[in-house]
Protein backbone atom coordinates (compact mmCIF):
# COMPACT_ATOMS: atom_id res chain seq x y z
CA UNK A 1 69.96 4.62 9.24
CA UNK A 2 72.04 7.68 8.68
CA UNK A 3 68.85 9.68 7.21
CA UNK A 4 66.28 8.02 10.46
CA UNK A 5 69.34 9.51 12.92
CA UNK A 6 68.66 12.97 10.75
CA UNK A 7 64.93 12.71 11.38
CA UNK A 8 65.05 12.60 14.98
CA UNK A 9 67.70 14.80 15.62
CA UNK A 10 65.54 17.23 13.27
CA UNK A 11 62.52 16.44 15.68
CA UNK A 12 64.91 17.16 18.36
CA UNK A 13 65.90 20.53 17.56
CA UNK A 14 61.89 21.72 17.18
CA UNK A 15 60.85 20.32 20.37
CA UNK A 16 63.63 22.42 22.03
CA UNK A 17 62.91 25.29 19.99
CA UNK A 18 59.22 25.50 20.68
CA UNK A 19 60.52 25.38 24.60
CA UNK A 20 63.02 28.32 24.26
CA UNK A 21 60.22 29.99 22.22
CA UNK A 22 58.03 30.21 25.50
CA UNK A 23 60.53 30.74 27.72
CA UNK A 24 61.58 34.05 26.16
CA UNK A 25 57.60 34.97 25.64
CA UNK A 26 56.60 33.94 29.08
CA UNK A 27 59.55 35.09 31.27
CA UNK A 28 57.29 38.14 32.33
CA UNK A 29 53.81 35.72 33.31
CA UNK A 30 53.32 34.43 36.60
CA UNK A 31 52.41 30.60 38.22
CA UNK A 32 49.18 30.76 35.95
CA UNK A 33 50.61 31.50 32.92
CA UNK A 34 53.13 28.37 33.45
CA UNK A 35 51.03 26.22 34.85
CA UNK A 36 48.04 26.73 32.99
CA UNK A 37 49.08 29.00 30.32
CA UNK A 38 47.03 31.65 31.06
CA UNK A 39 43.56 30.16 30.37
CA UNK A 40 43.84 31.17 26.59
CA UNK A 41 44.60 27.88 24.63
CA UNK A 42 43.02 27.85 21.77
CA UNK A 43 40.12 25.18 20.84
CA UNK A 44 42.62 22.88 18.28
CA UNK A 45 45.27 23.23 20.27
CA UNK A 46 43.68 22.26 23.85
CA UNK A 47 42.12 19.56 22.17
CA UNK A 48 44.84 18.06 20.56
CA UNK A 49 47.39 18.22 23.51
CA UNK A 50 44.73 16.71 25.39
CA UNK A 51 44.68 13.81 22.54
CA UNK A 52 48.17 14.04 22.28
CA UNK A 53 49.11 13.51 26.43
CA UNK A 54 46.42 10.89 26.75
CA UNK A 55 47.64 8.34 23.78
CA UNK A 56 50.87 7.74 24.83
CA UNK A 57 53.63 5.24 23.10
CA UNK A 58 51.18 2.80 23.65
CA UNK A 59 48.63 3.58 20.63
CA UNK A 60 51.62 3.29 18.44
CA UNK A 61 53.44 0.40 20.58
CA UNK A 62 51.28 -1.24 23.47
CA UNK A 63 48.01 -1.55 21.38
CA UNK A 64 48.77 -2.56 17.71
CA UNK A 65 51.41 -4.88 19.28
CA UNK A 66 48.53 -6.49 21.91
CA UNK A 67 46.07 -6.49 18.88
CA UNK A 68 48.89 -8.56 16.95
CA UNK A 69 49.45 -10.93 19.25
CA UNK A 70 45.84 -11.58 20.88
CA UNK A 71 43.55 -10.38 17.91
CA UNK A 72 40.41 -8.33 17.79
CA UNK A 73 39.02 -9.20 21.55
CA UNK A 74 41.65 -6.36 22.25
CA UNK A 75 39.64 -3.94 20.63
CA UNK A 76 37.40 -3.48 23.75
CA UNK A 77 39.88 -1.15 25.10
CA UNK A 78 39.60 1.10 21.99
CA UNK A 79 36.04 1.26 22.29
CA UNK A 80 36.40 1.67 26.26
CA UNK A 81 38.62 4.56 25.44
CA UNK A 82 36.49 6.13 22.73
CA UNK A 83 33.23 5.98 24.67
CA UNK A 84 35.55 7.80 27.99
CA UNK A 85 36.94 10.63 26.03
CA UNK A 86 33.16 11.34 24.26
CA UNK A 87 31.69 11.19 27.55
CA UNK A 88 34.52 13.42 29.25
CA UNK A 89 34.17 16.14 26.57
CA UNK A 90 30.74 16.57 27.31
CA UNK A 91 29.72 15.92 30.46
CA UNK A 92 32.96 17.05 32.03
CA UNK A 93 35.22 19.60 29.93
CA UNK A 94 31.95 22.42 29.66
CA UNK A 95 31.78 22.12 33.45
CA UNK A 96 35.02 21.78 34.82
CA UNK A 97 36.40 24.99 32.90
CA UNK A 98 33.38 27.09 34.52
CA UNK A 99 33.38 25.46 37.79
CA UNK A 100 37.72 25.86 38.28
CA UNK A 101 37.03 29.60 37.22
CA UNK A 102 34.16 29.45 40.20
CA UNK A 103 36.28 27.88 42.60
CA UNK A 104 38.67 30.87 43.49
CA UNK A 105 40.19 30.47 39.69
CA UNK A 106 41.69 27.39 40.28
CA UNK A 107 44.74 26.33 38.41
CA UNK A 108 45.21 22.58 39.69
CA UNK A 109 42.94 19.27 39.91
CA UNK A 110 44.08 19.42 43.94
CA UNK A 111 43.67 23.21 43.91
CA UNK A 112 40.18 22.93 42.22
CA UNK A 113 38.90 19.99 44.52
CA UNK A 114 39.85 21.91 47.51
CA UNK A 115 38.33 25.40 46.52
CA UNK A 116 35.21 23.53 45.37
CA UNK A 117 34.01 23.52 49.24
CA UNK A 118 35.87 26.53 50.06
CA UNK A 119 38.33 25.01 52.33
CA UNK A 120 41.29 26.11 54.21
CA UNK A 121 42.32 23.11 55.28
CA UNK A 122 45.64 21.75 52.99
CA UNK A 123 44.63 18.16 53.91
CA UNK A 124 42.87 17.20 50.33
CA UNK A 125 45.68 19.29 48.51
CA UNK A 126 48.86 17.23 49.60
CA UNK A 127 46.82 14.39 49.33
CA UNK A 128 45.94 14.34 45.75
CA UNK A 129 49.43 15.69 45.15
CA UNK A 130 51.70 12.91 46.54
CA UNK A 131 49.29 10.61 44.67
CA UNK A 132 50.40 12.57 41.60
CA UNK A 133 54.18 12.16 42.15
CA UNK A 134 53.60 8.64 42.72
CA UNK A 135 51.53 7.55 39.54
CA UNK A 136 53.41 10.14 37.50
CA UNK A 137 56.51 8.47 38.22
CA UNK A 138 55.33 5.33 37.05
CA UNK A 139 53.22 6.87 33.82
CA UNK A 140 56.60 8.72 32.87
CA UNK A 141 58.44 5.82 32.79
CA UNK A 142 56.43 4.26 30.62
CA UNK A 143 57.10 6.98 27.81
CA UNK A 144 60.86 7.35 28.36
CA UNK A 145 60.91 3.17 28.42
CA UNK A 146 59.34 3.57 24.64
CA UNK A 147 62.03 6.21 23.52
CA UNK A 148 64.54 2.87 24.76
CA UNK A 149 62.43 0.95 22.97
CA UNK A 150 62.83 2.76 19.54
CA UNK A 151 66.18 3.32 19.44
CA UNK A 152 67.09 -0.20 20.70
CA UNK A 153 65.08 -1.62 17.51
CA UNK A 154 66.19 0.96 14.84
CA UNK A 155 69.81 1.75 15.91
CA UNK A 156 70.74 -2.32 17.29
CA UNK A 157 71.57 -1.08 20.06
CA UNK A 158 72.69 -2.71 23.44
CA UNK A 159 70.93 -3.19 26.82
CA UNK A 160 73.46 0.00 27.93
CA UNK A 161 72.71 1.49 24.70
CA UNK A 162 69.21 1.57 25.21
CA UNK A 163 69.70 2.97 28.70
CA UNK A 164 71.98 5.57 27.06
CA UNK A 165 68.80 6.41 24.87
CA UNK A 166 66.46 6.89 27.73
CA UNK A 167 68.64 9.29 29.29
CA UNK A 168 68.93 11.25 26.31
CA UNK A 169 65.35 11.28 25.93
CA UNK A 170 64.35 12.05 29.42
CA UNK A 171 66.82 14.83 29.61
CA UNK A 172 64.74 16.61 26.03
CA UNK A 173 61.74 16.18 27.64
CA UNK A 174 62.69 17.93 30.73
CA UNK A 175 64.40 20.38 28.76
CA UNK A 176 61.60 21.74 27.31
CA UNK A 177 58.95 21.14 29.99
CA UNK A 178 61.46 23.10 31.98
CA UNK A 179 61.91 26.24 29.79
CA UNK A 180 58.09 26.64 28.31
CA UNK A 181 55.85 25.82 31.03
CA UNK A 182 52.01 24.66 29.95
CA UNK A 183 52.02 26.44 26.53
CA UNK A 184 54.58 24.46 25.26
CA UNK A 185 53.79 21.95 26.37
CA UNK A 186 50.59 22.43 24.83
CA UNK A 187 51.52 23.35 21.10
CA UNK A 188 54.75 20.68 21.05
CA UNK A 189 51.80 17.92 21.95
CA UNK A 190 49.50 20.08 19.12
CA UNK A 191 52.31 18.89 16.57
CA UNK A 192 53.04 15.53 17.69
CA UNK A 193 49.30 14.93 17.67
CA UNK A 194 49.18 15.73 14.12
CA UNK A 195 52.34 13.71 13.48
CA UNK A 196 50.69 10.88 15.05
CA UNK A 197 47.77 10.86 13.13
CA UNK A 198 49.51 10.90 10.26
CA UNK A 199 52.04 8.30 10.98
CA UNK A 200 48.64 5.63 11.48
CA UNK A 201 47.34 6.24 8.82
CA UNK A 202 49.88 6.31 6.28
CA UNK A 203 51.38 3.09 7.72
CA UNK A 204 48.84 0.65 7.07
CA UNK A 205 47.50 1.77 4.24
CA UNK A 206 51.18 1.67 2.37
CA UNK A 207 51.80 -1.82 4.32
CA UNK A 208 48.58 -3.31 2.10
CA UNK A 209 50.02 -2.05 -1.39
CA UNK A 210 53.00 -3.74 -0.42
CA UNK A 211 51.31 -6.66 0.31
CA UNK A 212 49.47 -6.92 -2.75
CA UNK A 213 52.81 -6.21 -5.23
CA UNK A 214 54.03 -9.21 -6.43
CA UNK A 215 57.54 -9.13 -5.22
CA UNK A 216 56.34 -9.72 -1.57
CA UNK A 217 56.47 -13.26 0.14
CA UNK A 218 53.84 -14.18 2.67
CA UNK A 219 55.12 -14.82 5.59
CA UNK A 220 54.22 -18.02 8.05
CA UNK A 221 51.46 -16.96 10.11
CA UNK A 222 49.67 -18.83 12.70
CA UNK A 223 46.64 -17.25 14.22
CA UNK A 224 44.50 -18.27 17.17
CA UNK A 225 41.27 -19.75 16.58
CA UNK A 226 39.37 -16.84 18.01
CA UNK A 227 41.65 -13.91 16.21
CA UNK A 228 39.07 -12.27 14.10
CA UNK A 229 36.30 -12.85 17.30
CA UNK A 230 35.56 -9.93 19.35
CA UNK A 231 35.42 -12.54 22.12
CA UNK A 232 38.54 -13.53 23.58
CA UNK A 233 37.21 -17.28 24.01
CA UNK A 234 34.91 -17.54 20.96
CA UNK A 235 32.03 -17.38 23.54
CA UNK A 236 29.87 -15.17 25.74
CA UNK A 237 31.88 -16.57 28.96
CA UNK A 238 33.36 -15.57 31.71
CA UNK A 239 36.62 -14.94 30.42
CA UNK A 240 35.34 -12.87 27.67
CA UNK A 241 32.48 -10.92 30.14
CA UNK A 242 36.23 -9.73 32.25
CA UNK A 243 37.73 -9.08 28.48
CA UNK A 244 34.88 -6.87 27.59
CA UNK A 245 34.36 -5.18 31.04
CA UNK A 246 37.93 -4.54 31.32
CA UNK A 247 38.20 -2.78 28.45
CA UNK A 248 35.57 -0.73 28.79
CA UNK A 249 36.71 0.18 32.30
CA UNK A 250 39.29 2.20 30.29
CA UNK A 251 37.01 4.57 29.62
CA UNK A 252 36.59 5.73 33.34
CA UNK A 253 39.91 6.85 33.19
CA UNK A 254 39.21 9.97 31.78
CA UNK A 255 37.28 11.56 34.25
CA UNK A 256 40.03 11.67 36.53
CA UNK A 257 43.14 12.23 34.60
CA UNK A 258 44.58 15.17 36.04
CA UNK A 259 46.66 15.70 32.96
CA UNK A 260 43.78 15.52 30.74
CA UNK A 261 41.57 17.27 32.75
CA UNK A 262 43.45 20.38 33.12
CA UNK A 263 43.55 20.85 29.53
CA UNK A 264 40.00 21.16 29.52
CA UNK A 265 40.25 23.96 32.61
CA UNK A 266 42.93 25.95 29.97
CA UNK A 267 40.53 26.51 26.98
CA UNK A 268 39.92 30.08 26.92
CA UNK A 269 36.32 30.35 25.83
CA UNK A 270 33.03 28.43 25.61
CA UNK A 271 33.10 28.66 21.73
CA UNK A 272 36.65 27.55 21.51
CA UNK A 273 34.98 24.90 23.66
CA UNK A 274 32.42 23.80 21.12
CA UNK A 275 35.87 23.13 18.72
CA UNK A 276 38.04 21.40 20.97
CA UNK A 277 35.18 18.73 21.54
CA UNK A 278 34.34 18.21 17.95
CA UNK A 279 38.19 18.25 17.04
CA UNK A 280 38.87 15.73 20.51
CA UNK A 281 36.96 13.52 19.65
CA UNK A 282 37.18 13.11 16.20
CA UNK A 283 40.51 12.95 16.57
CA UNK A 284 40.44 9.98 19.30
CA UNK A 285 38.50 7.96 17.08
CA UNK A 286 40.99 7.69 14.25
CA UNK A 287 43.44 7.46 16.40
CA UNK A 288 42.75 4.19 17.85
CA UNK A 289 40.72 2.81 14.74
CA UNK A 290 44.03 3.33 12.45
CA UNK A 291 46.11 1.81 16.26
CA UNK A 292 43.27 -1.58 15.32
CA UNK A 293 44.08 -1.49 11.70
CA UNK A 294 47.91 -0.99 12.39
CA UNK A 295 47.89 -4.31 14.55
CA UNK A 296 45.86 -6.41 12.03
CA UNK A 297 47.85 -5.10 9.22
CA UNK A 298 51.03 -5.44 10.71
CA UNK A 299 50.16 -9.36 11.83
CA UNK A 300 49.75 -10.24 8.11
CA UNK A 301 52.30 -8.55 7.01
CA UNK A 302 55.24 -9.55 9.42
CA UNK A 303 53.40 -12.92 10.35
CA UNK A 304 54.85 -14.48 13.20
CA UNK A 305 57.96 -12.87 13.12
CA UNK A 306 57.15 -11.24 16.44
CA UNK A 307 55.20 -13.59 18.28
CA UNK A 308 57.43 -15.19 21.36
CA UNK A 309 60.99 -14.36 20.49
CA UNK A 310 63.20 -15.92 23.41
CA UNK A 311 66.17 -13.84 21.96
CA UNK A 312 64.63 -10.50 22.38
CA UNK A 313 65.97 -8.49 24.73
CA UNK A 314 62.95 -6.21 24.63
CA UNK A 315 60.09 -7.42 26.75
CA UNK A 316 56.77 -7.36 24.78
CA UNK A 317 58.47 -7.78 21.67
CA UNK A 318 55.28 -7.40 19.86
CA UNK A 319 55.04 -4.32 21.07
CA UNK A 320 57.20 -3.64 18.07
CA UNK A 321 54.60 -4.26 15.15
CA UNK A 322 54.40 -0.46 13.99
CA UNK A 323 58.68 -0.33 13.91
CA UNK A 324 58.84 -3.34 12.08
CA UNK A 325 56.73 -2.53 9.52
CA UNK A 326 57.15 0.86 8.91
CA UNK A 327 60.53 -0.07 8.62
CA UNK A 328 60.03 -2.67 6.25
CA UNK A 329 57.68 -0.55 3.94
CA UNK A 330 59.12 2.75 3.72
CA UNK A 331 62.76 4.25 2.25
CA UNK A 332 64.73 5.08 5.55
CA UNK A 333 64.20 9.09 5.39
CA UNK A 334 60.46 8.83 5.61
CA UNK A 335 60.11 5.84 8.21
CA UNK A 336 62.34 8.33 10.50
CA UNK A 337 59.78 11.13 10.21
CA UNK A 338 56.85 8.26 10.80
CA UNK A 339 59.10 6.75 13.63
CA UNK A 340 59.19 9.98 15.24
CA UNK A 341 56.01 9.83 16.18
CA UNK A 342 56.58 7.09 18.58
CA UNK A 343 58.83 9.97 20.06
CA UNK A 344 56.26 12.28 19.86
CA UNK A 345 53.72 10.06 21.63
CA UNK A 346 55.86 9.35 24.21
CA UNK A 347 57.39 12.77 24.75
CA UNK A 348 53.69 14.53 24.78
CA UNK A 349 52.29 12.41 27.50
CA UNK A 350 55.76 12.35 29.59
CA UNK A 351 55.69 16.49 29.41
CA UNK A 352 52.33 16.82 30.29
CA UNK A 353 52.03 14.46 33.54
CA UNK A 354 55.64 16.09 34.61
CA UNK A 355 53.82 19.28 34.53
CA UNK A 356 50.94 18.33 35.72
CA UNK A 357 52.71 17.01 39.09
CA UNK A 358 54.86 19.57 38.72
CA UNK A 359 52.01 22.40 39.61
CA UNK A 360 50.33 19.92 41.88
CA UNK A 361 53.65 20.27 44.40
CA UNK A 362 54.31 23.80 43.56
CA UNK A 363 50.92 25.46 43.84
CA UNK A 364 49.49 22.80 46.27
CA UNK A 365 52.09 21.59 48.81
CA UNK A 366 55.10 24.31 48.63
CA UNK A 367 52.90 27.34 48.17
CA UNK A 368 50.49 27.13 51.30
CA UNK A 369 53.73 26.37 52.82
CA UNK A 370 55.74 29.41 51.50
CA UNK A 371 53.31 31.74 51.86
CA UNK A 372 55.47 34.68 51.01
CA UNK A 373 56.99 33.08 47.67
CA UNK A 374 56.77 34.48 44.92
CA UNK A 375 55.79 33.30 41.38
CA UNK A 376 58.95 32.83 40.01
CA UNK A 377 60.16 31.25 43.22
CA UNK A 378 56.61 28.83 43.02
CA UNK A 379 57.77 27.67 38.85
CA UNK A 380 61.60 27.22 40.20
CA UNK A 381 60.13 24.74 42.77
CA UNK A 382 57.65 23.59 40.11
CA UNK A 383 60.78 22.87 37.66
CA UNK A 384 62.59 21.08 40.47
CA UNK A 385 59.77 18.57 40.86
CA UNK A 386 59.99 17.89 37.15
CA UNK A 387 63.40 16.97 37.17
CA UNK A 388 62.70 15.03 40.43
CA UNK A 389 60.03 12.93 38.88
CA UNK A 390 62.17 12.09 35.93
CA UNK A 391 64.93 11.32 37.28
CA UNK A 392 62.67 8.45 39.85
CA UNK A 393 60.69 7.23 36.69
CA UNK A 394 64.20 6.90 34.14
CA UNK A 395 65.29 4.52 37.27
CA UNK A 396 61.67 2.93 36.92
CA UNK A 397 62.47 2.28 33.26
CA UNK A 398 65.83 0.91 33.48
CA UNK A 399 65.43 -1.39 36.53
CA UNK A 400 61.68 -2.85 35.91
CA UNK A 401 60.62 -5.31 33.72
CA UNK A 402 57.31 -4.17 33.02
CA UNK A 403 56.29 -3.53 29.57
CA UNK A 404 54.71 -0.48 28.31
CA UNK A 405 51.07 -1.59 28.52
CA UNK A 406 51.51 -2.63 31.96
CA UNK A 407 52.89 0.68 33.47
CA UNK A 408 50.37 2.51 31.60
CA UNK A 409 47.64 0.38 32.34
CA UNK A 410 48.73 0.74 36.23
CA UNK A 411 49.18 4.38 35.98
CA UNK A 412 45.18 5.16 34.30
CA UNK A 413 43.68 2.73 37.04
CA UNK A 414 45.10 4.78 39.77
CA UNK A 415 44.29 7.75 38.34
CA UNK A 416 40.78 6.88 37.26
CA UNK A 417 39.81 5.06 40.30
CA UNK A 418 40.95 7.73 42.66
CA UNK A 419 39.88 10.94 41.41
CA UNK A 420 37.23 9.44 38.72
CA UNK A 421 34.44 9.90 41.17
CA UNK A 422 35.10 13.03 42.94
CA UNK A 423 35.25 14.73 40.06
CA UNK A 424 31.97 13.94 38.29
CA UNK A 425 30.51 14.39 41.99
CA UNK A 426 32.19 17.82 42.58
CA UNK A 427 30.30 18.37 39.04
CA UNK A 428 26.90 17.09 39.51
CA UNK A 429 26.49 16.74 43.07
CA UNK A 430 25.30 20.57 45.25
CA UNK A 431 25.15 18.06 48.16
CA UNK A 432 28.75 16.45 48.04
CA UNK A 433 31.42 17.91 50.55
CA UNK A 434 35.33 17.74 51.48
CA UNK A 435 35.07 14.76 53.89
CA UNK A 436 33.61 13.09 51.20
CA UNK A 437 35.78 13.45 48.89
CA UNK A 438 39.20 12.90 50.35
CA UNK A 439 37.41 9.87 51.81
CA UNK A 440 36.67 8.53 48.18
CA UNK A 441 39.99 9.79 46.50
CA UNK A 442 42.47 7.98 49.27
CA UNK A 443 39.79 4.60 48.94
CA UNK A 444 40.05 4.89 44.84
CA UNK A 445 43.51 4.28 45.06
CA UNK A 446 43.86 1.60 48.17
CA UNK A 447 41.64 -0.08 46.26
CA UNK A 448 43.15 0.01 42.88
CA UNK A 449 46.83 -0.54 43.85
CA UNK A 450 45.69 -3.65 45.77
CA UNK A 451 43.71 -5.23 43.09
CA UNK A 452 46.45 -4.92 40.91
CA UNK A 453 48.99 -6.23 43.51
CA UNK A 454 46.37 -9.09 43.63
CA UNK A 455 45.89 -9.99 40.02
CA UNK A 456 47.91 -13.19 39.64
CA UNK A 457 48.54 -14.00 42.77
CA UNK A 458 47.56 -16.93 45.17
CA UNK A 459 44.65 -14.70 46.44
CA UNK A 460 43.01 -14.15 43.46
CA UNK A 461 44.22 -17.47 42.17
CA UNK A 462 42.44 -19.11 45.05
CA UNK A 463 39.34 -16.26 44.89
CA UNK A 464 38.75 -17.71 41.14
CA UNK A 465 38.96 -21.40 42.05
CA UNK A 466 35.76 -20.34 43.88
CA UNK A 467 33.95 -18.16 41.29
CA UNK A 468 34.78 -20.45 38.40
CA UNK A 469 36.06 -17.97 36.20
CA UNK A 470 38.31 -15.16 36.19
CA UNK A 471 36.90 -12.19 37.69
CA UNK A 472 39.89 -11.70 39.43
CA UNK A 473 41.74 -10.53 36.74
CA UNK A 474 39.04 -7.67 35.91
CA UNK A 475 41.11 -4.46 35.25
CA UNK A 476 42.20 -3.12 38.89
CA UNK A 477 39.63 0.73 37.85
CA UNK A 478 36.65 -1.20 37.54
CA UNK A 479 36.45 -1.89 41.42
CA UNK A 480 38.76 1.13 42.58
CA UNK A 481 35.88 2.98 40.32
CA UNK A 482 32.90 2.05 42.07
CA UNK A 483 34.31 1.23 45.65
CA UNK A 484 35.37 4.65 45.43
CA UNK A 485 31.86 5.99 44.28
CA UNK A 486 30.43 4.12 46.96
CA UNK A 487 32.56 5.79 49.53
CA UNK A 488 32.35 9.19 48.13
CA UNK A 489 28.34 8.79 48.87
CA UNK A 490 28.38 6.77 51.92
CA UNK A 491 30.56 9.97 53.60
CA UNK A 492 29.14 12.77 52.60
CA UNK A 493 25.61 11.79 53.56
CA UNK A 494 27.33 11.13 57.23
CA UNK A 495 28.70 14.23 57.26
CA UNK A 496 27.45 17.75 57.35
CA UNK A 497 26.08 19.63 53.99
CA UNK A 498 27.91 22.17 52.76
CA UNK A 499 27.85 25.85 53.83
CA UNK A 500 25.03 27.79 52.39
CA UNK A 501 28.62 29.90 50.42
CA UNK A 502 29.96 26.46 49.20
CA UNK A 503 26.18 25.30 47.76
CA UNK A 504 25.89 29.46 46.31
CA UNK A 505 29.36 28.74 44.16
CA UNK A 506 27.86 25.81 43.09
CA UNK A 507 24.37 27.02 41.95
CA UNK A 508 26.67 30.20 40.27
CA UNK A 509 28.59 27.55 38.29
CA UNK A 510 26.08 25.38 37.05
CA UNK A 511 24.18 29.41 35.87
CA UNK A 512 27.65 30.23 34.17
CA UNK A 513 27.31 26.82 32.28
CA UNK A 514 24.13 27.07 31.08
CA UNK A 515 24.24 30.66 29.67
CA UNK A 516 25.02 30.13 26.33
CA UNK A 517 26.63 33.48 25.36
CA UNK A 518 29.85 34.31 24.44
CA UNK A 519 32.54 35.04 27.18
């Protein structure tokens, strides 16, 4: 234990470091250099941080321990996922980093959205930005309730103890989101990318050698009839269609993550482009196929030593398969490097939706506001928000019962559902306009948050009693998704077309993408 407490504190220390490091180098930039670091992040590094901030504790935690419990119908969400992020980096990334340049230089989603039809009118701005502090209050919560997680498990710690823990973790990741701004933000999240790569992969594959030696017992292990089938029932039914659906809705997701997306809007040239999507990618895919192999491996090796523990003070406890067994496998120096990378999952999504929501307030809300601040006066406003929003979602983590999958799953549906659309239509679409999109944005998330109010309840309880299935409990993006869509259409061909500037910008855009010369 004593070398696992060295480990982290050694993790610690860098974090901080690389967050002092950028606050002495950046002292002299302005709101775009913190917010957005200055357009010039490299190709690895943009596409790792965006890796990095989207799989959050949950690749090490909420997936291998769902895939342990339920078996391999869970993998639809990794495929969901995979088939997103290859889709996002290249139909979106290319565009959206020419089109925010387009758009007045944009350094925000909000910002973006709102100079994409030239607008003066705030409306769309503060919109999108209180949605931000909302969801990002929840999505943080969900990484700082994994830090409690960790140190409850490895350190035997109390209920206050693990509260104790959260504290201490929120108040490092704040630290350093505080001092360093989006770079580094961007090159911690590079690291802890890398560190939890590494961590999957070396995990599993260690966990089988075990397993073969001949000093290891086979535990009791009971596994559902359907386990190793990709369909949750064993058949093409209804209750595998919502499965499957479901976790392919995931994948929608990415086009409107405003913390992923603004990576994408930081890259600082159309070749470093070309790297961050071959690196992204790649990247995603071993991610969550190692996550898949971590679950299986980890149900064979710890059996059913997780499954329904009444004792467990931890909800989810199988939620805990990685912890268990990298515990179990590995001398207690290396599983706290390993086990650090459930911090570093959780701290690089945390710092990168705090900053995210962050600029959304600062440059979005406050600004148009103040419209004699000045930069440093915009990032001390910005750096009050962060601190604002951790405080709410440390409260989130210490009073709900939700477990990590939930919040996050709650958190991407919003997200997706509401800005999903009006993204890819700001994209693709000369035609689409502002009434259209704030229209489809504030119906995306009505629409999300009330399905997932719904799920379980007497409504959709009573709604499947007539359907004969379970469509009710289809993921909450799938219909916030295309209800949103719908609207986003429906509006804009009500409304008046664009201005002949607003449809010029766009036809200059979609010219800067195509021309395939260097920058």
């Amino acid at each position: 234990m004593n070398w696992e407490v060295i480990a982290f504190i050694v993790y610690f220390v860098l974090v901080i470091g690389i967050g002092v490091y950028f606050f002495i180098k950046s002292r002299t930039g302005g709101e775009k250099e913190y917010f957005l670091g200055g357009r010039s992040v490299s190709g690895p590094v943009a596409a790792l941080s965006a890796g990095a901030s989207d799989m959050s504790a949950w690749v090490l935690m909420g997936l291998p321990g769902a895939i342990y419990l339920a078996g391999i119908s869970q993998i639809w969400i990794s495929v969901g996922l995979f088939v997103g992020t290859l889709l996002a980096w290249v139909f979106v990334a290319p565009r959206l980093r020419t089109f925010s340049i387009a758009a007045k230089d944009s350094i925000t989603i909000p910002q973006y959205l709102n100079n994409r039809f030239l607008s003066k009118n705030i409306a769309l701005q503060a919109v999108c930005a209180v949605v931000f502090i909302i969801v990002y209050c929840i999505y943080s919560a969900s990484s700082i309730s994994a830090c409690g997680d960790l140190f409850q498990t490895v350190f035997n710690l109390s209920a206050d103890g693990r509260k104790t823990a959260m504290v201490g973790a929120a108040i490092i990741i704040v630290a350093y989101t505080f001092l360093g701004g989006f770079n580094a933000v961007c090159w911690t999240d590079f690291f802890q990318g890398l560190l939890m790569l590494g961590a999957l992969m070396v995990a599993p594959i260690v966990a089988v050698f075990v397993m073969k030696g001949a000093g290891f017992i086979a535990p009791t292990m009971t596994l559902g009839e359907n386990y190793y089938n990709a369909l949750s029932s064993g058949k093409m039914d209804t209750a595998s269609i919502v499965t499957i659906l479901s976790g392919l809705g995931w994948g929608l997701g990415y086009f409107g993550m405003p913390h992923i997306l603004v990576r994408y809007m930081s890259i600082r040239s159309k070749k470093e482009m070309k790297r961050s999507q071959v690196i992204g990618v790649s990247w995603t895919f071993l991610i969550l196929a190692m996550a898949t192999v971590v679950g299986i491996v980890g149900r064979h090796y710890l059996g059913d030593q997780l499954v329904g523990d009444p004792a467990a003070e931890i909800a989810s406890t199988q939620q805990l398969t990685f912890i268990f067994m990298v515990r179990g496998v590995f001398p207690a120096a290396l599983a706290g490097i390993l086990l650090s990378a459930i911090l570093a999952a959780s701290m690089s999504t945390a710092d990168s939706q705090l900053l995210t929501s962050s600029s959304a307030f600062s440059s979005d809300i406050y600004k148009p506001l103040r419209k004699n601040a000045s930069d440093k006066e915009i990032m001390w406003a910005g750096r009050f928000v962060v601190a604002f929003i951790c405080v709410v979602a440390l409260l989130i983590a210490m009073l709900g019962q939700k477990s990590i999958m939930d919040l996050v799953e709650n958190a991407w549906g919003a997200f997706g559902a509401a800005f999903g659309p009006a993204i890819l239509l700001s994209l693709y679409w000369k035609r689409f306009n502002y009434a259209g999109a704030i229209s489809g944005i504030l119906t995306g998330f009505v629409v999300d948050i009330g399905w997932a109010m719904a799920r379980g309840s007497m409504i959709i309880d009573k709604a499947n009693a007539v359907l004969t299935g379970n469509l009710g409990g289809l993921y909450e993006i799938i219909p916030g998704f295309i209800v949103s869509l719908i609207v986003c259409v429906i509006v804009t061909k009500l409304t008046a077309k664009p201005d002949a500037e607003v449809e010029k910008m766009f036809d200059d855009a979609v010219a800067m993408v195509e021309v395939d010369t260097e920058e």
